[in-house]
C-alpha atoms as a PDB file:
ATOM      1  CA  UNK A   1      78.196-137.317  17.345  1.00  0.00           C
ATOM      2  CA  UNK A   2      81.533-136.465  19.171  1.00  0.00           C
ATOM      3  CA  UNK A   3      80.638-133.073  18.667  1.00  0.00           C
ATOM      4  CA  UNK A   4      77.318-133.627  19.946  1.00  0.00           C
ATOM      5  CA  UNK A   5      78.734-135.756  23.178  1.00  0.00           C
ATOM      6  CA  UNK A   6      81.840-132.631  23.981  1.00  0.00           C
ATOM      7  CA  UNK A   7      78.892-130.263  24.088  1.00  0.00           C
ATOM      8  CA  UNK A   8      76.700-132.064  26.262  1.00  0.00           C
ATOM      9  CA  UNK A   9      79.718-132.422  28.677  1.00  0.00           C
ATOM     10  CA  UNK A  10      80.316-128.798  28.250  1.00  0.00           C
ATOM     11  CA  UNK A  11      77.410-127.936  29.271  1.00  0.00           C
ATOM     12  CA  UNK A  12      76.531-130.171  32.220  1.00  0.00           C
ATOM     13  CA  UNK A  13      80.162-129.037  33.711  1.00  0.00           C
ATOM     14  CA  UNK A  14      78.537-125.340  33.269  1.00  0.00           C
ATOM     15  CA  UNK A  15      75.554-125.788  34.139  1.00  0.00           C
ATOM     16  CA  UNK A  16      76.876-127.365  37.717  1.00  0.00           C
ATOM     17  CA  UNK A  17      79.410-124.488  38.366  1.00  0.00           C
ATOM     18  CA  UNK A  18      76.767-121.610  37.851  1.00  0.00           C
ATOM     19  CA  UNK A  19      73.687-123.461  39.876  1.00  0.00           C
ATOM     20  CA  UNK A  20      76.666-124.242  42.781  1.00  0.00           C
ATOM     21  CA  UNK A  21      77.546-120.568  42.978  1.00  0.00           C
ATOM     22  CA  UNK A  22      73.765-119.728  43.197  1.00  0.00           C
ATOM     23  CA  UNK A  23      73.192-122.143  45.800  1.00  0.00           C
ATOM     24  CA  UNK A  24      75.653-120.878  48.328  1.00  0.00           C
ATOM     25  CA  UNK A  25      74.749-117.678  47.856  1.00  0.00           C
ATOM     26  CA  UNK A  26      71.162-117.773  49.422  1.00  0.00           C
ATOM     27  CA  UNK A  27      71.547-113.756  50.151  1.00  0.00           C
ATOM     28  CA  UNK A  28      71.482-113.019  46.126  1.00  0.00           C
ATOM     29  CA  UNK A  29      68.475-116.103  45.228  1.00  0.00           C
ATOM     30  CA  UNK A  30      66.898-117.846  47.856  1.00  0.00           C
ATOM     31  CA  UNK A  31      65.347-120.910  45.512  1.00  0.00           C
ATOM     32  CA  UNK A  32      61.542-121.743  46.214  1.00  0.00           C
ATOM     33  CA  UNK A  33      60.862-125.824  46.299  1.00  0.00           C
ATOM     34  CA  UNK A  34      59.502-125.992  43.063  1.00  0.00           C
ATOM     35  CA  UNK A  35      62.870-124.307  41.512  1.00  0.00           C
ATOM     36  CA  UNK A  36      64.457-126.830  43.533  1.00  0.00           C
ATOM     37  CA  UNK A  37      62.784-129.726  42.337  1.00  0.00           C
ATOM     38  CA  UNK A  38      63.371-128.860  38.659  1.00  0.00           C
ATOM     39  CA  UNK A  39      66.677-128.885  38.973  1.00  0.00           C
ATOM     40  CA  UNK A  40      66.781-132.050  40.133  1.00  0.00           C
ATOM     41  CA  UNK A  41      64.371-133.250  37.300  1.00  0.00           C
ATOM     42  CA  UNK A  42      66.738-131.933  35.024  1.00  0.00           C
ATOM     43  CA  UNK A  43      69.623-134.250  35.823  1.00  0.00           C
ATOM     44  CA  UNK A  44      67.420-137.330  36.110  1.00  0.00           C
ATOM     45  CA  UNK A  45      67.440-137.756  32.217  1.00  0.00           C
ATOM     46  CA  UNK A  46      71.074-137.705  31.893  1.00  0.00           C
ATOM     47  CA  UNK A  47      71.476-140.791  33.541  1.00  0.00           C
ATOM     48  CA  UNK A  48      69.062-142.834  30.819  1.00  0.00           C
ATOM     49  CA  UNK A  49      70.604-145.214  28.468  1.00  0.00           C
ATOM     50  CA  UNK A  50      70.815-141.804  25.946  1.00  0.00           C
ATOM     51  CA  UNK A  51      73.044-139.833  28.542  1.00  0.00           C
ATOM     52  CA  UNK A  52      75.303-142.273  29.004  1.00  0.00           C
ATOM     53  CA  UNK A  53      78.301-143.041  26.970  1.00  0.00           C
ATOM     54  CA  UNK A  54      80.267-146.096  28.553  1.00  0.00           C
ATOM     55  CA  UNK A  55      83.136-145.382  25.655  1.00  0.00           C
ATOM     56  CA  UNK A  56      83.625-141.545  26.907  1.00  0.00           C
ATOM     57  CA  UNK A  57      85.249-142.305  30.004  1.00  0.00           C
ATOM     58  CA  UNK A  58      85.906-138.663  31.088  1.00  0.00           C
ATOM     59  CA  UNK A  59      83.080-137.022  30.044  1.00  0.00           C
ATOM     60  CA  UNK A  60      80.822-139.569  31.644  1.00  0.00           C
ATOM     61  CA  UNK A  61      82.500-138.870  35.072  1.00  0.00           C
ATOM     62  CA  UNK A  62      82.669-135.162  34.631  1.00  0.00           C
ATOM     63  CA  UNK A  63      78.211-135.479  34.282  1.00  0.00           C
ATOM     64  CA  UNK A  64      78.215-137.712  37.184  1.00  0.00           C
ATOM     65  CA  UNK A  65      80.541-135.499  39.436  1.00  0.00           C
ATOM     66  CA  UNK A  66      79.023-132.427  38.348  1.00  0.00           C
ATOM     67  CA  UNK A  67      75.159-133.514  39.187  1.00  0.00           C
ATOM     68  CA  UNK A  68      76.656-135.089  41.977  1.00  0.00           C
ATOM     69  CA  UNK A  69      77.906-131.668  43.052  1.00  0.00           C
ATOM     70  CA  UNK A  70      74.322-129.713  42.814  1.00  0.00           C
ATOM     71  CA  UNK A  71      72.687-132.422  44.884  1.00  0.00           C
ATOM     72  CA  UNK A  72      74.990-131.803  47.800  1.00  0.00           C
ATOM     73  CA  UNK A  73      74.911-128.193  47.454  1.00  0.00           C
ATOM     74  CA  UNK A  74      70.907-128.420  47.646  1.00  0.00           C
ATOM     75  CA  UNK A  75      71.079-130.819  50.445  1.00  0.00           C
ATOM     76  CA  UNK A  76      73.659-128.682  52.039  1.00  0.00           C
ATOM     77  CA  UNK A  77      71.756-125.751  51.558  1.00  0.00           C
ATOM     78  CA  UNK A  78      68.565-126.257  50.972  1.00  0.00           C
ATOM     79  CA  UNK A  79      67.592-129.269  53.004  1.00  0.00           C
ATOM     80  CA  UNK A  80      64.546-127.703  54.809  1.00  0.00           C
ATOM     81  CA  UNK A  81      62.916-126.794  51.210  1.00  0.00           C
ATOM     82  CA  UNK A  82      63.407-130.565  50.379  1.00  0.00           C
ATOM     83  CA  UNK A  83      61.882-131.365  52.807  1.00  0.00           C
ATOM     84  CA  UNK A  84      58.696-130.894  51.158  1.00  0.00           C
ATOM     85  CA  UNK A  85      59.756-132.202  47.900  1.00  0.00           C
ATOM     86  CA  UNK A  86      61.695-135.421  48.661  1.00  0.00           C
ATOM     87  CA  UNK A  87      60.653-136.974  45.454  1.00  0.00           C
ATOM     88  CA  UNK A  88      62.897-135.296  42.851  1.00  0.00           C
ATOM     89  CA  UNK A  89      65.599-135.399  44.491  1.00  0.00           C
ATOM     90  CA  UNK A  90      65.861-139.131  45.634  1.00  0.00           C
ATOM     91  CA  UNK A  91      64.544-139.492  41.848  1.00  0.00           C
ATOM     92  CA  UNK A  92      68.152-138.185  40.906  1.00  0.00           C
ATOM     93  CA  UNK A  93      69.994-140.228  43.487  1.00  0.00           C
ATOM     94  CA  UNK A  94      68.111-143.543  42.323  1.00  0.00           C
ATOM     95  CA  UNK A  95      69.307-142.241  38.760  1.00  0.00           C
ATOM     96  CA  UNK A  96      73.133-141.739  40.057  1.00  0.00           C
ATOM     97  CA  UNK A  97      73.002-145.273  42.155  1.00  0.00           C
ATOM     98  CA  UNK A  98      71.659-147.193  39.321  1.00  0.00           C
ATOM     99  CA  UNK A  99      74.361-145.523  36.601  1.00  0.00           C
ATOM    100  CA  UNK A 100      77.201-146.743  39.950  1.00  0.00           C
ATOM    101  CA  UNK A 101      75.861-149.912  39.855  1.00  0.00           C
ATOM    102  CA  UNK A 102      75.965-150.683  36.044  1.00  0.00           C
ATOM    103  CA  UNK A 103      79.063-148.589  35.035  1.00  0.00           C
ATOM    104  CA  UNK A 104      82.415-150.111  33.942  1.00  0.00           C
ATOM    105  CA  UNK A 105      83.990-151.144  37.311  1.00  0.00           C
ATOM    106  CA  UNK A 106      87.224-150.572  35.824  1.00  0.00           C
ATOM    107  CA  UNK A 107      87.041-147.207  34.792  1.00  0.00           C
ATOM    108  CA  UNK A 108      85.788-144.095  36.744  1.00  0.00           C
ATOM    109  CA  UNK A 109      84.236-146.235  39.375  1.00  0.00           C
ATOM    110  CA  UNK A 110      85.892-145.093  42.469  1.00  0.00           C
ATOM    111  CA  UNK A 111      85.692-140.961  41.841  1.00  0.00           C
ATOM    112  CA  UNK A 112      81.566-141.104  41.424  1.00  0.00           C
ATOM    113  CA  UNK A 113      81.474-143.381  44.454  1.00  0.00           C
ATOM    114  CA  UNK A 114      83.536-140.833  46.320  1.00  0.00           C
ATOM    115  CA  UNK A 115      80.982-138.169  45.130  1.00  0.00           C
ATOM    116  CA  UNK A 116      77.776-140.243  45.998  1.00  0.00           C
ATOM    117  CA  UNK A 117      79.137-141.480  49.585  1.00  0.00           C
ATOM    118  CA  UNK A 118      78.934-137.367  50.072  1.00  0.00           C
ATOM    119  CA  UNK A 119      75.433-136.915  49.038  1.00  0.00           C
ATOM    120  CA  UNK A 120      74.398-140.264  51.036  1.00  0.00           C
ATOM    121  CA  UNK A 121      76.753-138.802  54.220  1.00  0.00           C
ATOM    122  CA  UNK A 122      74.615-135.370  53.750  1.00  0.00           C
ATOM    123  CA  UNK A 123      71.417-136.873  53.721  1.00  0.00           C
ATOM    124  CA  UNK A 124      71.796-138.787  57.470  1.00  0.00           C
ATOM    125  CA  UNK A 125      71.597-135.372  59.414  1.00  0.00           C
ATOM    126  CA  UNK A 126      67.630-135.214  58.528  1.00  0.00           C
ATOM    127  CA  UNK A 127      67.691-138.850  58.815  1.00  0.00           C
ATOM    128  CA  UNK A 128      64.055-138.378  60.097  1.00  0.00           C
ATOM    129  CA  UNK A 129      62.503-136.742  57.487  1.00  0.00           C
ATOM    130  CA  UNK A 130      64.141-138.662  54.387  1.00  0.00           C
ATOM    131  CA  UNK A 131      64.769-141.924  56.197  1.00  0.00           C
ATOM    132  CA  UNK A 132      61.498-143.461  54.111  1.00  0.00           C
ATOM    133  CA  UNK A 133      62.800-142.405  51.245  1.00  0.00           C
ATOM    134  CA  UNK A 134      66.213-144.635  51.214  1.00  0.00           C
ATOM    135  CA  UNK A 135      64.217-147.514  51.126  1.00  0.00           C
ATOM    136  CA  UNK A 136      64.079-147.474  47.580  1.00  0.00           C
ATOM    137  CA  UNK A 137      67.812-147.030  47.078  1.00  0.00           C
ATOM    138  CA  UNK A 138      68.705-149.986  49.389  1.00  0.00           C
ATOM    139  CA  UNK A 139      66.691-152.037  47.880  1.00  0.00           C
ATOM    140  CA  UNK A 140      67.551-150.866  44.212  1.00  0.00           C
ATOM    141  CA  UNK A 141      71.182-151.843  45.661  1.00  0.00           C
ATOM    142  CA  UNK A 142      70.170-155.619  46.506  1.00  0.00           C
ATOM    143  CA  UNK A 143      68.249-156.193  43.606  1.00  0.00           C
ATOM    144  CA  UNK A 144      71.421-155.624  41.779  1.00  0.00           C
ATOM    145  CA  UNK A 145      73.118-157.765  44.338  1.00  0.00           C
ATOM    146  CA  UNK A 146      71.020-160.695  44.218  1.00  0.00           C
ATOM    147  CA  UNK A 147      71.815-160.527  40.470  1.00  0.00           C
ATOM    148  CA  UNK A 148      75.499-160.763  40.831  1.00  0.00           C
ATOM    149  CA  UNK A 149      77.473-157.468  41.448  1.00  0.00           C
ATOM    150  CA  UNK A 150      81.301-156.762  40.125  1.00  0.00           C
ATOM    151  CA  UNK A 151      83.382-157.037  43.520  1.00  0.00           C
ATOM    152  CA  UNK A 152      84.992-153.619  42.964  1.00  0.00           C
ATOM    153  CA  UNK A 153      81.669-151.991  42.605  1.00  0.00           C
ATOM    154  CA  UNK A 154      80.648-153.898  45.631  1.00  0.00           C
ATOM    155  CA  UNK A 155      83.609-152.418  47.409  1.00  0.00           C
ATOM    156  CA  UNK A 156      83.330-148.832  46.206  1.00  0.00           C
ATOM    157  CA  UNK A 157      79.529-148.725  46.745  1.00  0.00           C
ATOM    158  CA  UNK A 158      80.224-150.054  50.652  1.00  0.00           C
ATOM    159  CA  UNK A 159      80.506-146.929  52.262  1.00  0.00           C
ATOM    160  CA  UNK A 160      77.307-145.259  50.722  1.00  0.00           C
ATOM    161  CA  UNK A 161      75.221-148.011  51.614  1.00  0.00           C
ATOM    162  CA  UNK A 162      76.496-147.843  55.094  1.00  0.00           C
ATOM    163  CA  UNK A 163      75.401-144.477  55.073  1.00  0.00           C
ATOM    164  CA  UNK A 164      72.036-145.031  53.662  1.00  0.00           C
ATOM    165  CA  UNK A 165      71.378-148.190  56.320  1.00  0.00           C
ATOM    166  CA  UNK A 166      72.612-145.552  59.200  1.00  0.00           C
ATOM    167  CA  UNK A 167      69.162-143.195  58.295  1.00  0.00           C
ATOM    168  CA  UNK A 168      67.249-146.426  59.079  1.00  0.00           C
ATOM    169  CA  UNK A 169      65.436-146.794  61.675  1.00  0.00           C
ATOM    170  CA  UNK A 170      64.092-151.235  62.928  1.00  0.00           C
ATOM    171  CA  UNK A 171      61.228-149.980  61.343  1.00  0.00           C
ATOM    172  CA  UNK A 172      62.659-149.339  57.482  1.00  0.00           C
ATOM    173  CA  UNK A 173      64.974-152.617  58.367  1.00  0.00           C
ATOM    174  CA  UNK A 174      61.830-154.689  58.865  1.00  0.00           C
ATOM    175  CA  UNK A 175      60.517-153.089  55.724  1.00  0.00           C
ATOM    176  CA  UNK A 176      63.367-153.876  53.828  1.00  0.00           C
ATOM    177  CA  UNK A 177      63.679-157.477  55.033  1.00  0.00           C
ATOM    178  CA  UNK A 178      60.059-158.095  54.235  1.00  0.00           C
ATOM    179  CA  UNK A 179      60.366-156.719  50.509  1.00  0.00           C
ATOM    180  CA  UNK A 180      63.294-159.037  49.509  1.00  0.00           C
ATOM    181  CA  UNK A 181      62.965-162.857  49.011  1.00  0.00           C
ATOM    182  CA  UNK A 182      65.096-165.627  50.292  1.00  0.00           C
ATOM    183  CA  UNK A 183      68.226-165.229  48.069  1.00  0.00           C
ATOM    184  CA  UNK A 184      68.465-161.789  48.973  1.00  0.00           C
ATOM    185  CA  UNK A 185      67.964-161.797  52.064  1.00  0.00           C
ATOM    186  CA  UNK A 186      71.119-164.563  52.115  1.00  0.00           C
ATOM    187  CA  UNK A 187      73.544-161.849  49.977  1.00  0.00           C
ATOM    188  CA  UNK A 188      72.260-158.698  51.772  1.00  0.00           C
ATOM    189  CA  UNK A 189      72.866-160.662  55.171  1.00  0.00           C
ATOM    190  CA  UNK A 190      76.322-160.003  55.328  1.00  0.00           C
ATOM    191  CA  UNK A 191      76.659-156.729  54.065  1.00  0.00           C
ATOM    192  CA  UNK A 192      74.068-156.004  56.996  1.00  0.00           C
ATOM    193  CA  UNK A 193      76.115-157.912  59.498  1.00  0.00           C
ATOM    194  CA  UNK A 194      79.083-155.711  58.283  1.00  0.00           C
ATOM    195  CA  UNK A 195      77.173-152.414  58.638  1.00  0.00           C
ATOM    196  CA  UNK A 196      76.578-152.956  61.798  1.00  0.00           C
ATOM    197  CA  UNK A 197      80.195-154.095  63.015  1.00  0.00           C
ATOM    198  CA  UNK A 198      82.055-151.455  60.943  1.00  0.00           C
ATOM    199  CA  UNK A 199      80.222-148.096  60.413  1.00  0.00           C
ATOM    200  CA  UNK A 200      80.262-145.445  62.286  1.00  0.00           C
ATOM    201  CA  UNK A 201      79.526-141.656  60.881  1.00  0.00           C
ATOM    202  CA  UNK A 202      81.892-139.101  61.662  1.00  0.00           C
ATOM    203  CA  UNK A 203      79.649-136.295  60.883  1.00  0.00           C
ATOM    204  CA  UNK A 204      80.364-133.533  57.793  1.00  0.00           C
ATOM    205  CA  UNK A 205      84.019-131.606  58.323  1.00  0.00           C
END
């Protein structure tokens, strides 16, 4: 099984490195959308109760790092191609925000934030075109809220959900705020409130 679990890791870490090269290098393969989207529906799966392993610390982080790493590359590079096939890809990042959300807070929690507040940071550049599509996300986020959230997970997850709220236009707030109940709406409230007295994007360096 340990076997099993080093070779899955293996992989995955190769897997990222060789579809990161090919990315950035649009002059050698310039990917079609439907190339794009199976990559993303490749990761997805990892990220199921079978992927991950909450007692292999290290490799869990390495598959959550590296997939984080091809969705920024594809966002980076790719973004007018996903354009037209949103879907996978905020399939993967509702894969990567739920694994955040439910991991050990103690261990590993802060370097996949750091990689997910880049994809989230990526995304608000086409703001207009994928700014429907966070909806799910946020609210993915306040469902686990409402249900009580680990404060260091809270804290670490901050900054992406900043992000994601900073795509938003009043009109995905309203929808948002009409899809929650009462006790959510109370929780969410002051993250909200904080949002909008605290972030401000810098733009990508």
């Amino acid at each position: 099984r340990s076997c099993e679990r080093n070779r899955l890791v293996s992989n995955v870490k190769l897997f990222s490195k060789t579809m990161t090269i090919l990315i950035s290098k649009k002059e050698l393969l310039l990917l079609s959308g439907r190339e794009i989207a199976m990559i993303c529906c490749e990761m997805s799966p990892l990220f199921s109760d079978d992927g991950v392993n909450q007692n292999d610390i290290n490799g869990d982080v390495a598959i959550f790092n590296s997939c984080s790493s091809v969705a920024a590359s594809l966002i980076a590079h790719y973004p007018k191609q996903l354009y037209g096939c949103p879907s996978p890809l905020f399939s993967l990042l509702l894969a990567l925000l739920t694994h955040l959300l439910h991991a050990n807070p103690k261990k590993g929690i802060s370097q996949k934030a750091l990689e997910f507040v880049k994809i989230c940071e990526l995304l608000i550049p086409h703001k207009d075109i994928f700014k429907k599509h966070v909806v799910g996300l946020i609210l993915c986020y306040i469902q686990t809220l409402n249900k009580g959230m680990n404060p260091t997970t809270k804290s670490k997850l901050m900054p992406s959900i900043y992000a994601l709220l900073d795509m938003c236009s009043s009109f995905e707030t309203r929808q948002i705020n009409a899809m929650i109940d009462v006790p959510s709406k109370t929780v969410f409230a002051p993250v909200f409130q904080s949002y909008q007295k605290f972030y401000q994007y810098h733009g990508q360096a």
